[in-house]
PDB file of N, CA and C in Angstrom:
ATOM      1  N   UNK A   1      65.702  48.460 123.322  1.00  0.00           N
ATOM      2  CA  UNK A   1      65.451  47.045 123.238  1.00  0.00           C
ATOM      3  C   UNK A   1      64.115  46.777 122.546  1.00  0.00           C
ATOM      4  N   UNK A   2      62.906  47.462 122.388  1.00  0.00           N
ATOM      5  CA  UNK A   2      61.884  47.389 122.148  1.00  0.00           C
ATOM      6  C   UNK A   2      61.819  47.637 120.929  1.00  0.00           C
ATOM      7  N   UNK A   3      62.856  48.559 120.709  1.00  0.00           N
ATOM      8  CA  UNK A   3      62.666  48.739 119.417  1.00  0.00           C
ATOM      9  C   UNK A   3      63.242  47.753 118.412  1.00  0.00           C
ATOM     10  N   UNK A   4      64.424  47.057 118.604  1.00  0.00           N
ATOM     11  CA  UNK A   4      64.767  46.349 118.650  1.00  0.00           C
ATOM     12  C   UNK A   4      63.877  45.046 118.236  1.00  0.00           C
ATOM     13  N   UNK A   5      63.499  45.081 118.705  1.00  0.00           N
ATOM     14  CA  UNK A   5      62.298  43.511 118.848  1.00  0.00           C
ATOM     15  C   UNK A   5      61.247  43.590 117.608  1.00  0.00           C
ATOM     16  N   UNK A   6      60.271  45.000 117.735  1.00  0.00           N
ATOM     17  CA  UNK A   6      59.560  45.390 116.776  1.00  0.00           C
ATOM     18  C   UNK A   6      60.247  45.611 115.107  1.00  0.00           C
ATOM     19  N   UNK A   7      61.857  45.711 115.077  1.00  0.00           N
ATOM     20  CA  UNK A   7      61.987  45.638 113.854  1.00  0.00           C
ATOM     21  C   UNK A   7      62.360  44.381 113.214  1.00  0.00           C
ATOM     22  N   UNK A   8      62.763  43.493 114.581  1.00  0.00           N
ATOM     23  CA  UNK A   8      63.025  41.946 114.333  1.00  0.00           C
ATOM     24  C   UNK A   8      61.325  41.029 113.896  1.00  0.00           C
ATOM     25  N   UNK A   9      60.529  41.946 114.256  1.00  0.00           N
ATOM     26  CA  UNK A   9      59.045  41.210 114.164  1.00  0.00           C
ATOM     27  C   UNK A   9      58.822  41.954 112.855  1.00  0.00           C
ATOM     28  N   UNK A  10      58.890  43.082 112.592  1.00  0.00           N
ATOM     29  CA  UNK A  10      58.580  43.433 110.829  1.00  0.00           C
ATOM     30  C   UNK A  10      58.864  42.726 110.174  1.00  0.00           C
ATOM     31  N   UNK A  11      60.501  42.505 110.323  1.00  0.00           N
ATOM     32  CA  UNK A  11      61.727  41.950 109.268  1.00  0.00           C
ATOM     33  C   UNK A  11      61.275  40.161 108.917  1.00  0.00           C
ATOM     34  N   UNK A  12      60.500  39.827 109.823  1.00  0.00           N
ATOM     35  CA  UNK A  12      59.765  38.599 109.757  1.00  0.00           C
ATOM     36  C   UNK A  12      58.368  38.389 109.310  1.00  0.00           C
ATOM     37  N   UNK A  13      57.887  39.376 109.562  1.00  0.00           N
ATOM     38  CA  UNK A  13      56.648  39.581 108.528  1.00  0.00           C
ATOM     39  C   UNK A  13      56.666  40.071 107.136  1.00  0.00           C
ATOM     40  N   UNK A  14      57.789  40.879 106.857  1.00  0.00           N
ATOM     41  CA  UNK A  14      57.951  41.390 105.516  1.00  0.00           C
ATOM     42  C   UNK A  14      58.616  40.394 104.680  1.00  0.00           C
ATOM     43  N   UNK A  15      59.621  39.134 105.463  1.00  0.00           N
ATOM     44  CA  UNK A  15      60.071  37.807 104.980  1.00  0.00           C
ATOM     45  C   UNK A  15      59.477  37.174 104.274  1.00  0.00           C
ATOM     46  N   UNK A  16      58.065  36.418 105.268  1.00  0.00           N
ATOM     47  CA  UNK A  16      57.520  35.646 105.083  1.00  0.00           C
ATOM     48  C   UNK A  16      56.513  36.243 104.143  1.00  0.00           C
ATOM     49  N   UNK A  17      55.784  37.275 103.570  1.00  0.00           N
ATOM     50  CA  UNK A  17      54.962  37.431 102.807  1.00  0.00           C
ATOM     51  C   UNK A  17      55.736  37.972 101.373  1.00  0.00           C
ATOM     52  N   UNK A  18      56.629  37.965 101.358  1.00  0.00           N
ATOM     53  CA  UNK A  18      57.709  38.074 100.361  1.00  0.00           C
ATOM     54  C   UNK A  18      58.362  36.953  99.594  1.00  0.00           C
ATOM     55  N   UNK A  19      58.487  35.699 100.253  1.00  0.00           N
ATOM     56  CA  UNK A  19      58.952  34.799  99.686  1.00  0.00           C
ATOM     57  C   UNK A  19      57.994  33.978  98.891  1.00  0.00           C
ATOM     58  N   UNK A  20      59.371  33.296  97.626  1.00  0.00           N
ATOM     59  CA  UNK A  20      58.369  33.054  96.574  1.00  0.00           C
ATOM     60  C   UNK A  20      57.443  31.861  97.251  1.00  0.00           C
ATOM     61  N   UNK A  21      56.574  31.876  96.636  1.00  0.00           N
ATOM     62  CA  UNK A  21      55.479  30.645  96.597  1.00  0.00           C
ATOM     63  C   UNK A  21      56.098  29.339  95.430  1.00  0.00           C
ATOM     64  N   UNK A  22      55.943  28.205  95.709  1.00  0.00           N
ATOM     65  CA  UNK A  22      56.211  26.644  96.011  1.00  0.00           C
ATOM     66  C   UNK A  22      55.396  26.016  95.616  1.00  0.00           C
ATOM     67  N   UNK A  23      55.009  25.449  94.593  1.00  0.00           N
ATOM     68  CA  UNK A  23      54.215  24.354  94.402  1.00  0.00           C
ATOM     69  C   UNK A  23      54.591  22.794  94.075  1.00  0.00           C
ATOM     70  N   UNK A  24      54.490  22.421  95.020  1.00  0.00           N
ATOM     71  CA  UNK A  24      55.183  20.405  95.079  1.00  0.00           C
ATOM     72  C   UNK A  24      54.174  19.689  94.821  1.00  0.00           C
ATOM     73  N   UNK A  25      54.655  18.980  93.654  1.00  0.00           N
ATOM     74  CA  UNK A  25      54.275  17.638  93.045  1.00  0.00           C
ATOM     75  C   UNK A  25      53.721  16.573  93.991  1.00  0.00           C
ATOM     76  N   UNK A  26      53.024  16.046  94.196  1.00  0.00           N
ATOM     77  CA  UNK A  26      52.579  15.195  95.860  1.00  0.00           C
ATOM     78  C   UNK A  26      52.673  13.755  94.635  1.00  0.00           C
ATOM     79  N   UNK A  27      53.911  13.451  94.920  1.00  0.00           N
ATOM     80  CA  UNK A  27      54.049  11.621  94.669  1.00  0.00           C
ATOM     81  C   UNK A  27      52.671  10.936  95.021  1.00  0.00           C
ATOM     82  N   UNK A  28      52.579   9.960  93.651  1.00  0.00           N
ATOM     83  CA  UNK A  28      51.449   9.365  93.832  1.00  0.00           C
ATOM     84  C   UNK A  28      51.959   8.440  94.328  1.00  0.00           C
ATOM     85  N   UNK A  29      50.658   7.774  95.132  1.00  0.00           N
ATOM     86  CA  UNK A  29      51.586   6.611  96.149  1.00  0.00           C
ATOM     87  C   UNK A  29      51.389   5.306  95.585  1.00  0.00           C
ATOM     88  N   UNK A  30      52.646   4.355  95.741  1.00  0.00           N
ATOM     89  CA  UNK A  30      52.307   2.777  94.694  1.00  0.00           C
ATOM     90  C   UNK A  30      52.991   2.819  93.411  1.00  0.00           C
ATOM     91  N   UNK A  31      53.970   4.333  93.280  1.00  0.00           N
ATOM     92  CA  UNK A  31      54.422   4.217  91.930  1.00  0.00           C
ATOM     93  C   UNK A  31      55.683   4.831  92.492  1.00  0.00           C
ATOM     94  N   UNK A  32      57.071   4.075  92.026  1.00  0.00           N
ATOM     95  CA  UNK A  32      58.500   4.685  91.614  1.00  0.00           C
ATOM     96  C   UNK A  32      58.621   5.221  90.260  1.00  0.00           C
ATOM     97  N   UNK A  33      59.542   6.530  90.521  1.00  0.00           N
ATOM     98  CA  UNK A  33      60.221   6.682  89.173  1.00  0.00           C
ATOM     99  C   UNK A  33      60.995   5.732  88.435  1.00  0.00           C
ATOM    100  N   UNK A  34      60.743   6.002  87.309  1.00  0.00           N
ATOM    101  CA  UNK A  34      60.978   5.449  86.316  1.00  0.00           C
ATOM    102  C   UNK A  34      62.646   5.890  85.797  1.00  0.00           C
ATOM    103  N   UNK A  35      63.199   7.015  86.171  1.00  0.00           N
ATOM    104  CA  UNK A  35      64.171   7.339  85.819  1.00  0.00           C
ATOM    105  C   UNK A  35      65.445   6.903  85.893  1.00  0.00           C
ATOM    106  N   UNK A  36      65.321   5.905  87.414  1.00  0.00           N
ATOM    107  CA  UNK A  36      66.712   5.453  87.806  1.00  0.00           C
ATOM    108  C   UNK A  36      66.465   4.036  88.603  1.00  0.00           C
ATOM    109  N   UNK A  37      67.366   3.093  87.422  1.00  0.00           N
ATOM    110  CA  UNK A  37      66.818   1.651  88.070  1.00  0.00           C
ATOM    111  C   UNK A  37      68.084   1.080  88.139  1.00  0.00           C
ATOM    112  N   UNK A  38      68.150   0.014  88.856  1.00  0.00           N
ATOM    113  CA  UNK A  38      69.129  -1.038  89.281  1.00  0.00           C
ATOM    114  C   UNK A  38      69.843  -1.364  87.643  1.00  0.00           C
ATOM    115  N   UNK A  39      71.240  -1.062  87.701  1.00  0.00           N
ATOM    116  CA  UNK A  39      71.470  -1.506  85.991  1.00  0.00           C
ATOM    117  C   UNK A  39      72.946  -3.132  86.717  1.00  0.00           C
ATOM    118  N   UNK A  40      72.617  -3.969  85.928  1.00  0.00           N
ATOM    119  CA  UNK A  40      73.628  -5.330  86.175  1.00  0.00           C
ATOM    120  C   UNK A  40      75.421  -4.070  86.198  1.00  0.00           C
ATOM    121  N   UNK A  41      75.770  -4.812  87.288  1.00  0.00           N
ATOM    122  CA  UNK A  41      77.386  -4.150  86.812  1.00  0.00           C
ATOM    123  C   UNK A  41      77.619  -2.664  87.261  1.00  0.00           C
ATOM    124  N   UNK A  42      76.805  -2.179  87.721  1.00  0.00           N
ATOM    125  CA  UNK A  42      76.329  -0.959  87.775  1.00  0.00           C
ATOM    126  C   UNK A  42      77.604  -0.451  89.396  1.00  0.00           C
ATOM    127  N   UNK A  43      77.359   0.685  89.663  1.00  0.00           N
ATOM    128  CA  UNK A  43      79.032   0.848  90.636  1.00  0.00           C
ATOM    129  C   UNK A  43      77.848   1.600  91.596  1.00  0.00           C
ATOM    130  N   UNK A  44      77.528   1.068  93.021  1.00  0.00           N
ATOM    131  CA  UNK A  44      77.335   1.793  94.152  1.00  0.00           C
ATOM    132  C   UNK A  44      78.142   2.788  95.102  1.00  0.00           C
ATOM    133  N   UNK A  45      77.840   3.774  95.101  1.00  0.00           N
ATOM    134  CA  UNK A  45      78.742   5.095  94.942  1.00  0.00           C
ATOM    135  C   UNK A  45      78.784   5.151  96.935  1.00  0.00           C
ATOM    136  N   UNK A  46      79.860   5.399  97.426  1.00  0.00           N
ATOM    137  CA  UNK A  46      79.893   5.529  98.972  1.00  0.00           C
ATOM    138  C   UNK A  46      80.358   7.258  98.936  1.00  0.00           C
ATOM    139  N   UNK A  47      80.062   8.010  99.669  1.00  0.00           N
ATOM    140  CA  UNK A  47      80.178   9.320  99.621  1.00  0.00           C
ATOM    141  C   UNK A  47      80.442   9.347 101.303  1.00  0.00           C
ATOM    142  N   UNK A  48      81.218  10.579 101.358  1.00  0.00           N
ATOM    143  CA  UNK A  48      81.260  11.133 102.922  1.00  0.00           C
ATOM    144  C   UNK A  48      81.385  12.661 102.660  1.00  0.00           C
ATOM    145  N   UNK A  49      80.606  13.281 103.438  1.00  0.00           N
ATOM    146  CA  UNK A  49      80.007  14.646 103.288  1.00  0.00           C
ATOM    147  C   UNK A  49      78.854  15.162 102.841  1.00  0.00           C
ATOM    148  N   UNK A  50      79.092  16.573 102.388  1.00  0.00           N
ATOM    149  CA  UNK A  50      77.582  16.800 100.919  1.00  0.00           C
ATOM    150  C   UNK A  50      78.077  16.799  99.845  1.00  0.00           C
ATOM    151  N   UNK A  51      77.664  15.688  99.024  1.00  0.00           N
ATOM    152  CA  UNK A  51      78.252  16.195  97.213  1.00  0.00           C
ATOM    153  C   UNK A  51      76.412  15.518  96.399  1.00  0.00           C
ATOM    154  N   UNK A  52      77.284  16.104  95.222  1.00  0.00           N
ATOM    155  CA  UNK A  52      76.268  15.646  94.253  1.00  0.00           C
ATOM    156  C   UNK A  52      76.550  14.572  93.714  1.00  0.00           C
ATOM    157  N   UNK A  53      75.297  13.323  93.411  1.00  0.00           N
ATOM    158  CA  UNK A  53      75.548  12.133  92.752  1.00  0.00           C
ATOM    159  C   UNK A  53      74.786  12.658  91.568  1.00  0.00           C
ATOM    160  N   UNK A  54      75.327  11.814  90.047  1.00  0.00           N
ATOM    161  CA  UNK A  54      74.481  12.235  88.931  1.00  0.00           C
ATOM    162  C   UNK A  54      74.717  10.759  88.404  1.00  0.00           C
ATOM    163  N   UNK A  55      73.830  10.171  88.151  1.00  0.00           N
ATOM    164  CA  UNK A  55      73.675   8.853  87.373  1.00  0.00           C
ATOM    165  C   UNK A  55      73.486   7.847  88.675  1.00  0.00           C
ATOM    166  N   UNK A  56      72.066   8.259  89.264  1.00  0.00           N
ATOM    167  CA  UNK A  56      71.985   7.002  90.399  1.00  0.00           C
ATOM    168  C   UNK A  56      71.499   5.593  89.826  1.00  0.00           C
ATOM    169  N   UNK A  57      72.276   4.781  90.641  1.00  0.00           N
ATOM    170  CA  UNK A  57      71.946   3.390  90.839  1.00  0.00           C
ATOM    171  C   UNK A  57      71.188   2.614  91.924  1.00  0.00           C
ATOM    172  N   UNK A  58      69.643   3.009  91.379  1.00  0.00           N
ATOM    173  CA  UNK A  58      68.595   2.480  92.573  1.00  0.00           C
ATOM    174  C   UNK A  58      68.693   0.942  92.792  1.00  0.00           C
ATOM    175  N   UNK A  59      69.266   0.660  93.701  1.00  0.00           N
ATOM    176  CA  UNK A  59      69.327  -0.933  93.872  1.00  0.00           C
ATOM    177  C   UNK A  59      68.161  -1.334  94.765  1.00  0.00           C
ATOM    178  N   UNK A  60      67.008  -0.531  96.326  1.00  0.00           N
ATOM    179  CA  UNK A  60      66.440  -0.762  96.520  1.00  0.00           C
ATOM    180  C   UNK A  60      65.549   0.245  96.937  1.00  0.00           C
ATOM    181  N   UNK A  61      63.905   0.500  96.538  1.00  0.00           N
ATOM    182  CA  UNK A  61      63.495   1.725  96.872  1.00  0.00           C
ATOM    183  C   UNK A  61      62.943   1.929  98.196  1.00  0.00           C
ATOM    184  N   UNK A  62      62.037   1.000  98.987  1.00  0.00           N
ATOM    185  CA  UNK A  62      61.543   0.834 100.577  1.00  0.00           C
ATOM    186  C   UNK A  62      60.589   0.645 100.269  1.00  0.00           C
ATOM    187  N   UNK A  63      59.530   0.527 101.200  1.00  0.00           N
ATOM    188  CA  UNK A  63      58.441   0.229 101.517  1.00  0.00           C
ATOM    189  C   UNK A  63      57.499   1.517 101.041  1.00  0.00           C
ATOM    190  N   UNK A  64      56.969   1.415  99.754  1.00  0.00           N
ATOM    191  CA  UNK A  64      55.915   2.349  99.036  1.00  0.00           C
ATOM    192  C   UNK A  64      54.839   2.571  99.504  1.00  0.00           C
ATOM    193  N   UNK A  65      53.964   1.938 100.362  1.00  0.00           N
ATOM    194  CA  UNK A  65      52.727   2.177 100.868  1.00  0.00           C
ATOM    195  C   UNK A  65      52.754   3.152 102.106  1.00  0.00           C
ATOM    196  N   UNK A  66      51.626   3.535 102.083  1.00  0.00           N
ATOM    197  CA  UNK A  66      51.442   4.945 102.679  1.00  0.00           C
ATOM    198  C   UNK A  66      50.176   4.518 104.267  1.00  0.00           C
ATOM    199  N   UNK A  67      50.746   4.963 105.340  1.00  0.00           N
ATOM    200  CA  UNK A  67      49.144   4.488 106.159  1.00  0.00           C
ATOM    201  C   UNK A  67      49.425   5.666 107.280  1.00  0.00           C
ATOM    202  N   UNK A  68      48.224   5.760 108.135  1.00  0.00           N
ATOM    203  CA  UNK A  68      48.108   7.294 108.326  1.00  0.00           C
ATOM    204  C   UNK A  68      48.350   6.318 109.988  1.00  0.00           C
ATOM    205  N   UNK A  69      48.669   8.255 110.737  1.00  0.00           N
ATOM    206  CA  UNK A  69      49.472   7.885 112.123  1.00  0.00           C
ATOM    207  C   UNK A  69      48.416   7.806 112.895  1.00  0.00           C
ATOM    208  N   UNK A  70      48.402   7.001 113.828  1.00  0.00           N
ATOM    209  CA  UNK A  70      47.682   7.530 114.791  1.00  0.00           C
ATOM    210  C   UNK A  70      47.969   7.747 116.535  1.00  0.00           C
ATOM    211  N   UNK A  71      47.715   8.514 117.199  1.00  0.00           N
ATOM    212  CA  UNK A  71      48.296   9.073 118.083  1.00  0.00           C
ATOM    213  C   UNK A  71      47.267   8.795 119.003  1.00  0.00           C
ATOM    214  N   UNK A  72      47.827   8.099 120.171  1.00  0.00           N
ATOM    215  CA  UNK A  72      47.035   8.303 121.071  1.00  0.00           C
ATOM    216  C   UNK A  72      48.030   8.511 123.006  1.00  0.00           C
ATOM    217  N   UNK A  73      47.841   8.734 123.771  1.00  0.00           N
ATOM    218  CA  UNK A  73      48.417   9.201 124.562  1.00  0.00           C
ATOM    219  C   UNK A  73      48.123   9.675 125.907  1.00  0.00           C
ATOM    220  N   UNK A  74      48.579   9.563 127.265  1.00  0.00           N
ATOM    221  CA  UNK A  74      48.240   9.887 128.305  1.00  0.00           C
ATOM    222  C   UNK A  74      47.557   9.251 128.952  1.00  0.00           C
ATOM    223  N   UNK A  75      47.547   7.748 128.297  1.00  0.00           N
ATOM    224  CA  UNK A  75      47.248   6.925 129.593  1.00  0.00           C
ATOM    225  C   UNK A  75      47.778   6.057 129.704  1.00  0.00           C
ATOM    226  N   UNK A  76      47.873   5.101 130.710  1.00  0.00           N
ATOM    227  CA  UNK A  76      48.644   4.006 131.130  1.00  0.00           C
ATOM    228  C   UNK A  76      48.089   2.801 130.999  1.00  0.00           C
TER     229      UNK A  76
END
């Protein structure tokens, strides 16, 4: 069993320092893409499941502004 465990704890260290590295774009905040906008006439697509959409029709994007959390807790 021990041993067991110790090769489940390698197999997770040799994972994680193995996998590729990630570098994400950090959206500037206050700005939508430009790529996909509300077009007149345009067909809102209803999907059920996972598929791929290609040619979106942004009809509304949300609330763009950004404000930080704050947490507070444990008292009454």
């Amino acid at each position: 069993m021990w041993v067991q465990i110790a090769l489940f704890v390698a197999s997770l260290v040799i994972s994680y320092l193995t996998r590729p590295k990630t570098n994400y774009d950090k959206p500037k905040p206050g700005t939508v893409e430009t790529g996909a906008v509300a077009q007149a006439g345009g067909e809102i697509p209803v999907l059920f499941g996972t598929r791929d959409i290609t040619g979106q029709n942004i009809v509304w994007y949300g609330d763009i502004k950004t404000k930080a959390i704050k947490k507070s807790g444990g008292k009454k």
